[in-house]
PDB file of N, CA and C in Angstrom:
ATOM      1  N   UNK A   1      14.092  -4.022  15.359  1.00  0.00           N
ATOM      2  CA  UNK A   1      13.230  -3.371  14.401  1.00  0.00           C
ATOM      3  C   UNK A   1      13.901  -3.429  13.031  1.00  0.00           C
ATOM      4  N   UNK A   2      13.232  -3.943  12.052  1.00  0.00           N
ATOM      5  CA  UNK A   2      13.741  -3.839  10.831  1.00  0.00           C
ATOM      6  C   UNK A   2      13.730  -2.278   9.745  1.00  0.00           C
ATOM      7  N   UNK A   3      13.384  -2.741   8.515  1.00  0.00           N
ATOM      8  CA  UNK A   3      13.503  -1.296   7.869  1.00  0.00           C
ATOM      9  C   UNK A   3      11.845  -0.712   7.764  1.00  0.00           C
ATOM     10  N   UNK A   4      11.885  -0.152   7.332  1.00  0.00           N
ATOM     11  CA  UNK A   4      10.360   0.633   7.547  1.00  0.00           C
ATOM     12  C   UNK A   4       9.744   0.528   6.116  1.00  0.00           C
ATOM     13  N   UNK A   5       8.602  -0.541   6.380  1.00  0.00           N
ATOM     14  CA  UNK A   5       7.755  -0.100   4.808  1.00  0.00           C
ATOM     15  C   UNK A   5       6.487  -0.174   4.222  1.00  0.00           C
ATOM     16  N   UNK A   6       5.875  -0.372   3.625  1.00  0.00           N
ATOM     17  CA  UNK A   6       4.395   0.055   3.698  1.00  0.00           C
ATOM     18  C   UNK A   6       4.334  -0.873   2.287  1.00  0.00           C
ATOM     19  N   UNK A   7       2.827  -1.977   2.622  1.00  0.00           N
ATOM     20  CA  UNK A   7       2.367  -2.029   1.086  1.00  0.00           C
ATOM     21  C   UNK A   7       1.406  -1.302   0.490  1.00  0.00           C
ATOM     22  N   UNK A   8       1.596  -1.168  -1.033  1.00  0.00           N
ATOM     23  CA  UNK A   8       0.314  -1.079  -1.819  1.00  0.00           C
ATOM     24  C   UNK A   8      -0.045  -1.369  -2.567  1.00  0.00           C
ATOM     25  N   UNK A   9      -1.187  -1.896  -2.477  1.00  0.00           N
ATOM     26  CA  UNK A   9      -1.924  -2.844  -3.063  1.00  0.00           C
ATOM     27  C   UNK A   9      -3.486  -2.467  -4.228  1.00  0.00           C
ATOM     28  N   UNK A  10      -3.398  -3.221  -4.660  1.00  0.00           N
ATOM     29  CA  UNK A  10      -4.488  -2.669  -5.204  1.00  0.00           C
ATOM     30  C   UNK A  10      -5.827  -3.479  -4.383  1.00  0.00           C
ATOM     31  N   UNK A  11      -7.097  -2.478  -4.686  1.00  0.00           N
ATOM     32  CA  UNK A  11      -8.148  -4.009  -3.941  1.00  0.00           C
ATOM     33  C   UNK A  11      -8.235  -5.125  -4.684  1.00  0.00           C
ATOM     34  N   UNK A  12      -8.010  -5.793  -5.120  1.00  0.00           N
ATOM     35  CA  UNK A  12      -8.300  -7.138  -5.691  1.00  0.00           C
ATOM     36  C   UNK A  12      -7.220  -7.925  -5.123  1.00  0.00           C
ATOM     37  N   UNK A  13      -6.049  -6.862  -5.047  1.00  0.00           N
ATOM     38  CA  UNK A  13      -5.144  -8.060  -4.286  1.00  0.00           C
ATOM     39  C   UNK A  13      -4.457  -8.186  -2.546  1.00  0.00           C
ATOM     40  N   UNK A  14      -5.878  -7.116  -2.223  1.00  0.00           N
ATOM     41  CA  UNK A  14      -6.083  -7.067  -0.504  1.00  0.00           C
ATOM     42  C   UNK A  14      -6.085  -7.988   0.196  1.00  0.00           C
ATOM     43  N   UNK A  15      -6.187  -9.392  -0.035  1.00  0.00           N
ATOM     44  CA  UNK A  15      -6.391 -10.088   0.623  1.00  0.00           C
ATOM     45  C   UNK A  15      -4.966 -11.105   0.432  1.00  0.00           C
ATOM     46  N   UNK A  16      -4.393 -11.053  -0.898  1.00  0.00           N
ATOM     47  CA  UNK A  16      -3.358 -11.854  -1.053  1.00  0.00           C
ATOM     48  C   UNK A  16      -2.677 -11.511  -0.313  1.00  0.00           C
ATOM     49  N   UNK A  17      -2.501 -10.163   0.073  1.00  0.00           N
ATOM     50  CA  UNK A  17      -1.214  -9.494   1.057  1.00  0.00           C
ATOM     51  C   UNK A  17      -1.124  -9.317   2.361  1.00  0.00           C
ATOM     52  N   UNK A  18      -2.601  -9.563   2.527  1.00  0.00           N
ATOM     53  CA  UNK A  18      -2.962  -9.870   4.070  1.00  0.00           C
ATOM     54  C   UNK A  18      -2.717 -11.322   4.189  1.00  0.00           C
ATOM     55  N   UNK A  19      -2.810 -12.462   3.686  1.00  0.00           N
ATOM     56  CA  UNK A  19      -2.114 -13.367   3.841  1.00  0.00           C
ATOM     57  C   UNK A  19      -0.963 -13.899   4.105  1.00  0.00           C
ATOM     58  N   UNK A  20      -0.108 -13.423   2.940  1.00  0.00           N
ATOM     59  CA  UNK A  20       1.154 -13.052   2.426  1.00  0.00           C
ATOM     60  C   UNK A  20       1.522 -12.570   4.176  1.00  0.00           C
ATOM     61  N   UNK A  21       1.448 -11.767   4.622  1.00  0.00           N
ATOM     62  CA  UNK A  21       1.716 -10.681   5.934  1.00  0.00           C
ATOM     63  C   UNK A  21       1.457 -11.774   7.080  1.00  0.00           C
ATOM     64  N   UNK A  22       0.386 -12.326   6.894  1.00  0.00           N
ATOM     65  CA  UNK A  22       0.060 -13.564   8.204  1.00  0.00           C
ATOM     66  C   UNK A  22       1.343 -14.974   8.113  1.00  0.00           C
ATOM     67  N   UNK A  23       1.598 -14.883   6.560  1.00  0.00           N
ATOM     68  CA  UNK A  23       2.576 -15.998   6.233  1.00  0.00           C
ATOM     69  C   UNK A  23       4.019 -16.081   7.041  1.00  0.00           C
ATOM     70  N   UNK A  24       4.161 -14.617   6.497  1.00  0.00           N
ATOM     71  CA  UNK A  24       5.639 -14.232   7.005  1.00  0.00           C
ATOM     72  C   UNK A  24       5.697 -13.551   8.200  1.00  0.00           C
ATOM     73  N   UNK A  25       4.429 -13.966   9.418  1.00  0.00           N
ATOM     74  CA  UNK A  25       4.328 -13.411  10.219  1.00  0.00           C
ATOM     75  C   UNK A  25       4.294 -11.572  10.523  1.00  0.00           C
ATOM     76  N   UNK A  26       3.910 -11.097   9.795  1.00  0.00           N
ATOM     77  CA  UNK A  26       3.847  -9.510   9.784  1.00  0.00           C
ATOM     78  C   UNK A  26       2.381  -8.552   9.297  1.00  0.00           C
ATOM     79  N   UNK A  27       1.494  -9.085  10.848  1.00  0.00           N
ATOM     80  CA  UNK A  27       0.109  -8.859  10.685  1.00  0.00           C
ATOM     81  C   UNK A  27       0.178  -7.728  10.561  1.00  0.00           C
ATOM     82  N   UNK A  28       1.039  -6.740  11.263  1.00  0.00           N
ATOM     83  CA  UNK A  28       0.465  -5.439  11.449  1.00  0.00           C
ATOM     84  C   UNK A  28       1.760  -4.453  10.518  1.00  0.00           C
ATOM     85  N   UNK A  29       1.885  -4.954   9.137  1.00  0.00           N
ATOM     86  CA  UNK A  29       2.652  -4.773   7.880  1.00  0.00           C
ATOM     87  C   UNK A  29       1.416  -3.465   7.493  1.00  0.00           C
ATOM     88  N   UNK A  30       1.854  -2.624   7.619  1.00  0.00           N
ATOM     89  CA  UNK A  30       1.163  -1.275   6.960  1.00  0.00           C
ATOM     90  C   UNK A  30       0.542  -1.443   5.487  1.00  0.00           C
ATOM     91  N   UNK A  31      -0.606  -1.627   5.197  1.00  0.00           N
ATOM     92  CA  UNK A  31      -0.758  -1.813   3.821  1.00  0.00           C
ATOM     93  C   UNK A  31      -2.169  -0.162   3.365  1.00  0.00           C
ATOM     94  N   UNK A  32      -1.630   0.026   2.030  1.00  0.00           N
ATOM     95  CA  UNK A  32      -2.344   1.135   1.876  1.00  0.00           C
ATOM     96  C   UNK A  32      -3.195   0.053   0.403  1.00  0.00           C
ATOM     97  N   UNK A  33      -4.223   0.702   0.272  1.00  0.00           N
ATOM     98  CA  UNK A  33      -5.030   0.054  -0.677  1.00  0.00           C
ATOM     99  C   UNK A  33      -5.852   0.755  -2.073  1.00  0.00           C
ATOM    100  N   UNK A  34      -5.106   0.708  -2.998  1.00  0.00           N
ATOM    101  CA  UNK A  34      -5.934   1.428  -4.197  1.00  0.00           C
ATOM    102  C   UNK A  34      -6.749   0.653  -4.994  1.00  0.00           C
ATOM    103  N   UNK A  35      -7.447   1.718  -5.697  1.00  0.00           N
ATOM    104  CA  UNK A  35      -8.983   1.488  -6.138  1.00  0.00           C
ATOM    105  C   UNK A  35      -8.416   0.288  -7.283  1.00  0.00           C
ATOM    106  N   UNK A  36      -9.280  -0.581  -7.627  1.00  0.00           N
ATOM    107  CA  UNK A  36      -9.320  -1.772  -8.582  1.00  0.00           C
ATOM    108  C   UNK A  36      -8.903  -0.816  -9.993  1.00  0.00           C
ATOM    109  N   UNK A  37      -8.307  -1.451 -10.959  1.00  0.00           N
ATOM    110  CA  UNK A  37      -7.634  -0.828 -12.578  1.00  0.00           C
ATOM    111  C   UNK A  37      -6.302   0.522 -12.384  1.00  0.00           C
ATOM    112  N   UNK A  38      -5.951   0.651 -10.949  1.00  0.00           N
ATOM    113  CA  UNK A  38      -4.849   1.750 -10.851  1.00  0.00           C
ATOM    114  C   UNK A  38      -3.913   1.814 -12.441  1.00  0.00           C
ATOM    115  N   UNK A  39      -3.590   0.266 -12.528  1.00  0.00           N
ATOM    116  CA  UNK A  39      -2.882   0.115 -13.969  1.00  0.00           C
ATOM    117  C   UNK A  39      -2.980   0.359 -14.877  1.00  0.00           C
ATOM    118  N   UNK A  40      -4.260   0.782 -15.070  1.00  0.00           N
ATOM    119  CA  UNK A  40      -4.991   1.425 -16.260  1.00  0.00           C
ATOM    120  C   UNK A  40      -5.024   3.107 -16.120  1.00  0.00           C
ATOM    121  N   UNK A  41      -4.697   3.759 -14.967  1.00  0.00           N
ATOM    122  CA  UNK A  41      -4.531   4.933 -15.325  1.00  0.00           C
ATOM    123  C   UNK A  41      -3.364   5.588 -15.454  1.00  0.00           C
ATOM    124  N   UNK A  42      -3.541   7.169 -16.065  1.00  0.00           N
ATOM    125  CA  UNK A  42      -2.642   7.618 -16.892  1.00  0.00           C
ATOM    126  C   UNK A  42      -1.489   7.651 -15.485  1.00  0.00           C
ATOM    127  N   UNK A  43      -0.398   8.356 -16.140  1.00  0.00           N
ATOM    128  CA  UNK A  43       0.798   8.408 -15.114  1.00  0.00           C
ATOM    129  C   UNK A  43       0.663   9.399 -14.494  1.00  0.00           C
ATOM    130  N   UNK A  44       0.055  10.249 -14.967  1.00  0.00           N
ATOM    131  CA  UNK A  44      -0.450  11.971 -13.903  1.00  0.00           C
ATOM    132  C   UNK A  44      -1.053  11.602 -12.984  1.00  0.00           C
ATOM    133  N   UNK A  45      -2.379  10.883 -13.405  1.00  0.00           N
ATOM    134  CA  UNK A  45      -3.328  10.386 -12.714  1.00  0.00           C
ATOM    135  C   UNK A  45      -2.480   9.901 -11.358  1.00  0.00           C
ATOM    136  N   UNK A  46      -1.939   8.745 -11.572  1.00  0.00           N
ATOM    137  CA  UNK A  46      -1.517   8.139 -10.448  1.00  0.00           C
ATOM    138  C   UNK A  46      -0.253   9.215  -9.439  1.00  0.00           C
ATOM    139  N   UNK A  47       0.114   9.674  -9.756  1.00  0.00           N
ATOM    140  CA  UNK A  47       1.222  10.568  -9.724  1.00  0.00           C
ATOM    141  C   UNK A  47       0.174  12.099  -8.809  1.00  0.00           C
ATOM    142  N   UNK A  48      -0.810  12.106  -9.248  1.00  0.00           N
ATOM    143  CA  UNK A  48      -1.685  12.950  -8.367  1.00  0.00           C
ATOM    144  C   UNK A  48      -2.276  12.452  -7.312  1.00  0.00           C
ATOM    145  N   UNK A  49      -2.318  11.131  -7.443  1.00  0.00           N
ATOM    146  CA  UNK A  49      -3.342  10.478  -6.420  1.00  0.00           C
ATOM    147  C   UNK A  49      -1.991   9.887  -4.791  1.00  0.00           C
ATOM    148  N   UNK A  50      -1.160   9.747  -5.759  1.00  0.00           N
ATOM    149  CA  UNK A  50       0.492   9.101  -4.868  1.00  0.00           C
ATOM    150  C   UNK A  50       0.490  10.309  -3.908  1.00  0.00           C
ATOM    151  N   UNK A  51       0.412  12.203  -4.598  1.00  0.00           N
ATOM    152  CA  UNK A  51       0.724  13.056  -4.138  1.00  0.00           C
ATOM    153  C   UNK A  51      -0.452  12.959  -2.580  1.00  0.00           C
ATOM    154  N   UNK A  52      -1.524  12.846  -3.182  1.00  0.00           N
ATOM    155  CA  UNK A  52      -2.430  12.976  -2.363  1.00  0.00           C
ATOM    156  C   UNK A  52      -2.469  12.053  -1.285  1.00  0.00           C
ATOM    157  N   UNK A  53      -1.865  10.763  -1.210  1.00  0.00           N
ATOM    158  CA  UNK A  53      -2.145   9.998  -0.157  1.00  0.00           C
ATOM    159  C   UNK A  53      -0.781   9.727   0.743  1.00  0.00           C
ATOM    160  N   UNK A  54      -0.161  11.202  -0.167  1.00  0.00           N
ATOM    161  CA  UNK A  54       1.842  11.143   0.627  1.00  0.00           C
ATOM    162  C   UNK A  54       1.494  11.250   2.372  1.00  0.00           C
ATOM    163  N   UNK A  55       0.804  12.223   2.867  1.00  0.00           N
ATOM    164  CA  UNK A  55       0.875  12.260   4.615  1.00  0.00           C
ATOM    165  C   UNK A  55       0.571  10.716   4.992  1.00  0.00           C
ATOM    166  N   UNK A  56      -0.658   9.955   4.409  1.00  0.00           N
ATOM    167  CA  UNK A  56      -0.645   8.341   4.756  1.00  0.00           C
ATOM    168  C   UNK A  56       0.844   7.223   4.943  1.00  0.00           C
ATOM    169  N   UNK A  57       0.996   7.848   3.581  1.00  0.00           N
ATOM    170  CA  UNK A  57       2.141   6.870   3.332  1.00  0.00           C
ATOM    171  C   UNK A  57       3.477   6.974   4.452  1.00  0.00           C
ATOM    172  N   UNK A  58       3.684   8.308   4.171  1.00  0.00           N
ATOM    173  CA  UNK A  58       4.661   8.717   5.250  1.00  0.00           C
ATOM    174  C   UNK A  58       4.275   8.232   7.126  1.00  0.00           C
ATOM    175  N   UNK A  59       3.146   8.726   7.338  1.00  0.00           N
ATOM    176  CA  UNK A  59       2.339   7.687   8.394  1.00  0.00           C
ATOM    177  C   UNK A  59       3.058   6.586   8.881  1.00  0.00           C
ATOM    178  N   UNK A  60       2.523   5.800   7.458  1.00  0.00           N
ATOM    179  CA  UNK A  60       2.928   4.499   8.416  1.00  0.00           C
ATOM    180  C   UNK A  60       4.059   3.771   8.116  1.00  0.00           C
ATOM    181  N   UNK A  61       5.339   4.551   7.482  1.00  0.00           N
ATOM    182  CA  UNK A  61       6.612   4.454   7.667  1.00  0.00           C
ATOM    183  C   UNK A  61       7.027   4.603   8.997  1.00  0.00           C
ATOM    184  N   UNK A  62       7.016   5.595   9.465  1.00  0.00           N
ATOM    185  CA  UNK A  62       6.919   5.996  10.729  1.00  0.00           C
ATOM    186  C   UNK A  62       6.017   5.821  11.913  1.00  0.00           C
ATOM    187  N   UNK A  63       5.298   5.050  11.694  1.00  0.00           N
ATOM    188  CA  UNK A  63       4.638   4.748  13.150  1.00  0.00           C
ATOM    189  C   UNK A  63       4.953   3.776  13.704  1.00  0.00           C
TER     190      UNK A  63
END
């Protein structure tokens, strides 16, 4: 077992990383997926939304 880690992605680039994951053999690579322009919002913003999707994230470190 290696180290434990999770992607995230934004949707537009959902599919590159599901590739990416089939490439390097690692279909079942935990990927979490945010809404299209994340980059465009403020740092609270994201920083509230990170807070909010922490039980996910933590998830699938650990599963």
């Amino acid at each position: 077992m290696g180290t434990p880690a999770v992607g995230l992605v934004t949707e537009q680039f959902r599919g590159l990383a599901a590739a990416a994951a089939r490439g390097l053999r690692v279909e079942n690579q935990p990927l979490i997926v945010l809404p299209s322009g994340y980059d465009e919002w403020s740092e609270a913003d994201i920083r509230a939304d990170i807070a909010s999707r922490l039980d996910h994230i933590v998830g699938a470190l650990v599963a």
